[in-house]
C-alpha atoms as a PDB file:
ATOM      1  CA  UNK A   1     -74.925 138.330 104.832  1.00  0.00           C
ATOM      2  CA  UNK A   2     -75.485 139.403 108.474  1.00  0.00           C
ATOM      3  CA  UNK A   3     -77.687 142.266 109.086  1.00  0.00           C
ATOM      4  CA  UNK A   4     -78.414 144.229 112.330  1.00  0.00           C
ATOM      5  CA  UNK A   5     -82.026 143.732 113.636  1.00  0.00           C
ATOM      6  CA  UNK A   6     -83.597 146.655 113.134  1.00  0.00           C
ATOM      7  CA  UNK A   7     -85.837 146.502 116.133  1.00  0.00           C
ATOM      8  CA  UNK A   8     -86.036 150.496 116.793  1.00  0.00           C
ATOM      9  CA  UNK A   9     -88.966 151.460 114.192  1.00  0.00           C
ATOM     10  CA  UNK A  10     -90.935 148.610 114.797  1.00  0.00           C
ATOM     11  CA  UNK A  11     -90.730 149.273 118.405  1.00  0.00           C
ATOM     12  CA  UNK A  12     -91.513 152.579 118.447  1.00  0.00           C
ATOM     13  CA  UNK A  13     -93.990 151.281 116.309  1.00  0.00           C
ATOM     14  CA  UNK A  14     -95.798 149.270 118.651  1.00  0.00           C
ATOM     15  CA  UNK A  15     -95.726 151.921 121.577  1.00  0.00           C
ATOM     16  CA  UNK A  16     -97.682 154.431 119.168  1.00  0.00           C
ATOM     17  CA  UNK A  17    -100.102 151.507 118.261  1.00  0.00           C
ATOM     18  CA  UNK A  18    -100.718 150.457 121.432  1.00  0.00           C
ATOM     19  CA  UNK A  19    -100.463 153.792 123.937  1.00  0.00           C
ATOM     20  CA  UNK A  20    -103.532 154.827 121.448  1.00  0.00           C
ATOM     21  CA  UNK A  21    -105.532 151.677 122.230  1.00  0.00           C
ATOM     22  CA  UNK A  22    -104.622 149.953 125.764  1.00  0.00           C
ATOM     23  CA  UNK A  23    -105.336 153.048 128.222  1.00  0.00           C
ATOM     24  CA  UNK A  24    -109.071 153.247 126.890  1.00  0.00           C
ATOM     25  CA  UNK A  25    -109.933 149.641 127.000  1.00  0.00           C
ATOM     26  CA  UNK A  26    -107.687 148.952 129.931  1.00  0.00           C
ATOM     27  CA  UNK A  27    -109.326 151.825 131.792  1.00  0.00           C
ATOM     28  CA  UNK A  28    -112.928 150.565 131.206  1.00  0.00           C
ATOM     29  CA  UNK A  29    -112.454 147.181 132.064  1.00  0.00           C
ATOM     30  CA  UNK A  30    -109.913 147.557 134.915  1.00  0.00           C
ATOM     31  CA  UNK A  31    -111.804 150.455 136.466  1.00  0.00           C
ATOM     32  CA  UNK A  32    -115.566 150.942 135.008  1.00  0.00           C
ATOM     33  CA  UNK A  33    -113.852 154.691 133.869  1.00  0.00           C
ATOM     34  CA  UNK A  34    -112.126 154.770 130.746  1.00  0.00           C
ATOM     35  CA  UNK A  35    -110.554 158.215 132.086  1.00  0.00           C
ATOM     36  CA  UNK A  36    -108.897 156.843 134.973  1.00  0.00           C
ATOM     37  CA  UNK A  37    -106.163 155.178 133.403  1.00  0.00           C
ATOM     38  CA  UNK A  38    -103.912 157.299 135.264  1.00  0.00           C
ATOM     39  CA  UNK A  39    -105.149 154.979 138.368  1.00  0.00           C
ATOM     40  CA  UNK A  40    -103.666 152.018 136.451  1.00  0.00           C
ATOM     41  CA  UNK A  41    -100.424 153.934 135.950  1.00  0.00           C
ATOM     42  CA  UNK A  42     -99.918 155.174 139.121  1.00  0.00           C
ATOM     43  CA  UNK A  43    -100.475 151.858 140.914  1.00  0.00           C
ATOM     44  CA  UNK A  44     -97.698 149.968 138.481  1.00  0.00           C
ATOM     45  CA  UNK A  45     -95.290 152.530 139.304  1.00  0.00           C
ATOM     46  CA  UNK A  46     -95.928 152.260 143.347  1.00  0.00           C
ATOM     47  CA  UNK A  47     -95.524 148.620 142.696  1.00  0.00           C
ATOM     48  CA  UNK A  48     -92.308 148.924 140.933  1.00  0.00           C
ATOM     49  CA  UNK A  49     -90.486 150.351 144.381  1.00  0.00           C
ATOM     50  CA  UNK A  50     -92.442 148.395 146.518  1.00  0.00           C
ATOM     51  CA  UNK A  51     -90.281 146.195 148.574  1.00  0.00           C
ATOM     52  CA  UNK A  52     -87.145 148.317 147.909  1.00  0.00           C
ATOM     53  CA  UNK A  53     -84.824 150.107 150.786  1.00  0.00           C
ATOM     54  CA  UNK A  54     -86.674 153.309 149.686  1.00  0.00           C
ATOM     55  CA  UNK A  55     -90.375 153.566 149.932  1.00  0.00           C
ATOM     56  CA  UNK A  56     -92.012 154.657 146.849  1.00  0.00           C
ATOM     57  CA  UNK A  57     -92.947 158.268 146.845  1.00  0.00           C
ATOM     58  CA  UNK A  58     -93.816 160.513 144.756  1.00  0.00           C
ATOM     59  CA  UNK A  59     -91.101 161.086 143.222  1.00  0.00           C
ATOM     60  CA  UNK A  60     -90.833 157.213 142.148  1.00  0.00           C
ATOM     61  CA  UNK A  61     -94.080 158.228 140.123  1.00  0.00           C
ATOM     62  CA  UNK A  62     -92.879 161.045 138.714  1.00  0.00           C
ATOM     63  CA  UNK A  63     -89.721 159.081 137.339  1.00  0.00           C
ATOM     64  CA  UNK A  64     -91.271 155.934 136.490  1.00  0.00           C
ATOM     65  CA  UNK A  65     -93.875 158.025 134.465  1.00  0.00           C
ATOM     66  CA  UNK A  66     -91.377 160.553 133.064  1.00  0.00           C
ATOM     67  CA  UNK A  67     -93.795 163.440 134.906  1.00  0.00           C
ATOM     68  CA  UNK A  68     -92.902 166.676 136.671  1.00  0.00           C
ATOM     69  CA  UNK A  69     -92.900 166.521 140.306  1.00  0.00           C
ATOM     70  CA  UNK A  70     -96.035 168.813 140.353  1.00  0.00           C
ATOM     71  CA  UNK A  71     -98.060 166.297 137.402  1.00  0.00           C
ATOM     72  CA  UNK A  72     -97.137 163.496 139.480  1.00  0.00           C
ATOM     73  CA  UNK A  73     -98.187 164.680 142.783  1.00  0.00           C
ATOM     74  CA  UNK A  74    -101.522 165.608 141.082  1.00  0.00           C
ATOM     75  CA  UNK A  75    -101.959 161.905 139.934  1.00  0.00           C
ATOM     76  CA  UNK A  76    -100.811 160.797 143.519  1.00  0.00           C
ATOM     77  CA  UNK A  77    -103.497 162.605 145.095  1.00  0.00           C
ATOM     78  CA  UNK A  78    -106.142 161.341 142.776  1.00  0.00           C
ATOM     79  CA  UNK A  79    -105.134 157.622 143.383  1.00  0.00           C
ATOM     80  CA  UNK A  80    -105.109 158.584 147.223  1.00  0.00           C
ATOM     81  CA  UNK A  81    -108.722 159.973 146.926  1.00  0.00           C
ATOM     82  CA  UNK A  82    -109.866 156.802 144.546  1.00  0.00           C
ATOM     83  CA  UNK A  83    -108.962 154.544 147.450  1.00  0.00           C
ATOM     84  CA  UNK A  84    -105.884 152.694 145.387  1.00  0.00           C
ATOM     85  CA  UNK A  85    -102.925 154.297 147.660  1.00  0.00           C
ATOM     86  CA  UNK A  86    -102.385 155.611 151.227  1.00  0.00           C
ATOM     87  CA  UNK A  87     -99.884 157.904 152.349  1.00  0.00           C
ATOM     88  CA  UNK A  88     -97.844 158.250 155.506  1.00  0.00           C
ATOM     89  CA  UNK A  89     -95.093 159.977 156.818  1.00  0.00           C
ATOM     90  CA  UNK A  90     -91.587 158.249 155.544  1.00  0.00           C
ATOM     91  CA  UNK A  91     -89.754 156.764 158.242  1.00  0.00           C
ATOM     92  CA  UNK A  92     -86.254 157.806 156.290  1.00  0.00           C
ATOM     93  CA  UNK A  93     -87.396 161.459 156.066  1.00  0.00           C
ATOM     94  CA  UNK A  94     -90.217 162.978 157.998  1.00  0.00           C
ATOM     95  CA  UNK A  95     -90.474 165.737 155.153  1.00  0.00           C
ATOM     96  CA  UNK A  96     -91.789 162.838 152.647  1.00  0.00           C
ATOM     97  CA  UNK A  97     -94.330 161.181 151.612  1.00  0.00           C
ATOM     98  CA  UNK A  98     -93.705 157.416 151.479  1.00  0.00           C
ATOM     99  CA  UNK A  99     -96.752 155.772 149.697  1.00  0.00           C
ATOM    100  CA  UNK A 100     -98.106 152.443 149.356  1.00  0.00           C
ATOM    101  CA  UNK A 101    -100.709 149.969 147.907  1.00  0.00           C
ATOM    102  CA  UNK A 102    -104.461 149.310 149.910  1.00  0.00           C
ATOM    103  CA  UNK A 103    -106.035 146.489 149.162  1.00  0.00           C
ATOM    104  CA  UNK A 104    -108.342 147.893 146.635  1.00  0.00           C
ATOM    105  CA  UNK A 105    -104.627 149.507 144.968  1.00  0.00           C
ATOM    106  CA  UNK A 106    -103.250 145.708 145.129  1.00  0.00           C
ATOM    107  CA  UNK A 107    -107.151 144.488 142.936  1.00  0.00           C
ATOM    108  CA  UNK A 108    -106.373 146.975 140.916  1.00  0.00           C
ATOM    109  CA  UNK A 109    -102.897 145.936 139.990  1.00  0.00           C
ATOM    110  CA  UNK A 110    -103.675 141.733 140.195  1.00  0.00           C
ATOM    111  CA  UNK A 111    -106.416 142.840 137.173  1.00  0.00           C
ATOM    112  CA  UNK A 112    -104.296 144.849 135.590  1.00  0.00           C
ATOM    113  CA  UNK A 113    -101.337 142.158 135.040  1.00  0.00           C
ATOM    114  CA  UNK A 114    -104.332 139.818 134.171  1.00  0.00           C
ATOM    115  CA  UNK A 115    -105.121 141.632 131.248  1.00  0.00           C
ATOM    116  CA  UNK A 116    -101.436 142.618 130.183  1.00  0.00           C
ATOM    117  CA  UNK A 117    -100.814 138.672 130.773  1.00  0.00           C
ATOM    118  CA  UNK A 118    -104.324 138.405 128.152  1.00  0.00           C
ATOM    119  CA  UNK A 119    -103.197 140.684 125.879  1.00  0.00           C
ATOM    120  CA  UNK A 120    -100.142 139.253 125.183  1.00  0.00           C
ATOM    121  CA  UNK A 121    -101.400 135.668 124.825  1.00  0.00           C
ATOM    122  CA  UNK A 122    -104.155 137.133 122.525  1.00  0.00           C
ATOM    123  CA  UNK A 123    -101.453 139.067 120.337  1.00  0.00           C
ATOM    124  CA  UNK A 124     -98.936 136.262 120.398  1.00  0.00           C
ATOM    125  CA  UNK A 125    -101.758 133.336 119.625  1.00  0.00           C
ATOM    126  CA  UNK A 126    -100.519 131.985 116.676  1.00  0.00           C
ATOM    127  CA  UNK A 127     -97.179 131.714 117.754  1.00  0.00           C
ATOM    128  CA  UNK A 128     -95.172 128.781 118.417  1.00  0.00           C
ATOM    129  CA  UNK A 129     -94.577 128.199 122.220  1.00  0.00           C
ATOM    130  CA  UNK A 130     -90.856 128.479 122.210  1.00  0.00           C
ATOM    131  CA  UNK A 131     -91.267 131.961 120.475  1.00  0.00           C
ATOM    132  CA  UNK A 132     -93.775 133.149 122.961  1.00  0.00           C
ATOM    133  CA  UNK A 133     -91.584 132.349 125.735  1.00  0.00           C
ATOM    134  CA  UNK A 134     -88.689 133.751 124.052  1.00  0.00           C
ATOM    135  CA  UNK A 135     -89.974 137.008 123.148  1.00  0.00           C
ATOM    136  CA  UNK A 136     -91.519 137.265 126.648  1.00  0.00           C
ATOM    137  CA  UNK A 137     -87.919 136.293 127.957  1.00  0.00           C
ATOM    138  CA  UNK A 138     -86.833 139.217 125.845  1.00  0.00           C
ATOM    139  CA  UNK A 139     -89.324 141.833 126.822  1.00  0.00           C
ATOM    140  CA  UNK A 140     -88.344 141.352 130.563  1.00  0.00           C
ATOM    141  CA  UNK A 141     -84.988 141.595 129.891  1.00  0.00           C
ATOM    142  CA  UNK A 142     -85.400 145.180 128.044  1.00  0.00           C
ATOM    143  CA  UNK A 143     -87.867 146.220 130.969  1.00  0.00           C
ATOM    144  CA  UNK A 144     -85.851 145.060 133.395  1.00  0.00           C
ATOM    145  CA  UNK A 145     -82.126 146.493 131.484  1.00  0.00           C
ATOM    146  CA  UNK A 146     -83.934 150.103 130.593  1.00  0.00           C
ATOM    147  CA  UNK A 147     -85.655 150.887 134.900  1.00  0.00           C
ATOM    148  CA  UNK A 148     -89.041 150.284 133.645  1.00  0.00           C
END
């Protein structure tokens, strides 16, 4: 007999488990403020545009985080005033806001893909190598296939 995985619920699974858990902990270590995970979150989706034709902006944040324009701008200006992101003027269109990593931005995202990188060797442990590597293979690939 040849079933269908049945991925979705233990998915969705995992994102409740771990949306509860990892912005605390992630925020505390990352940071020294378990409230600023919105640092964390801002700085991954910056980095997601960076190198692209288009600059990130705000509007990159907004999408990658599935925010209003206003929310994101908010959490923009917050980063800004943290030190983790400087604006300037875009050179495509004056009327934007092209954004883009400092150096204290670019520690804060090298520690957090250290601890992702922990995480999922800690949660993945007992697995065999092969699997790991699969299932990592696999995780990219959905990432990569859904814009995240």
């Amino acid at each position: 007999m040849n079933e269908e995985p049945d991925g979705g619920p233990a998915l969705f699974r995992l994102v409740r488990f771990w949306s509860r858990r990892w912005a605390g902990q992630a925020s505390e270590e990352l940071t020294g403020e378990p409230r600023h995970v919105q640092h964390i979150l801002v700085v991954e989706a910056v980095h997601t545009q960076t190198g692209a034709e288009d600059p990130p902006t705000v509007g990159t944040v907004a999408h990658q985080l599935g925010l209003d324009h206003s929310g994101a701008s908010r959490m923009v200006k917050d980063a800004v005033e943290a030190g983790y992101l400087a604006r300037a003027t875009s050179d495509r269109d004056r009327r934007r806001a092209s954004l883009e990593l400092t150096e204290r931005g670019h520690g804060l995202l090298a520690r957090s893909r250290q601890w992702q990188r922990q995480a999922f060797d800690e949660l993945t442990a007992s697995w065999d190598p092969r699997d790991r590597r699969q299932f990592a293979a696999h995780l990219r690939r959905l990432a990569d296939e859904v814009g995240a």
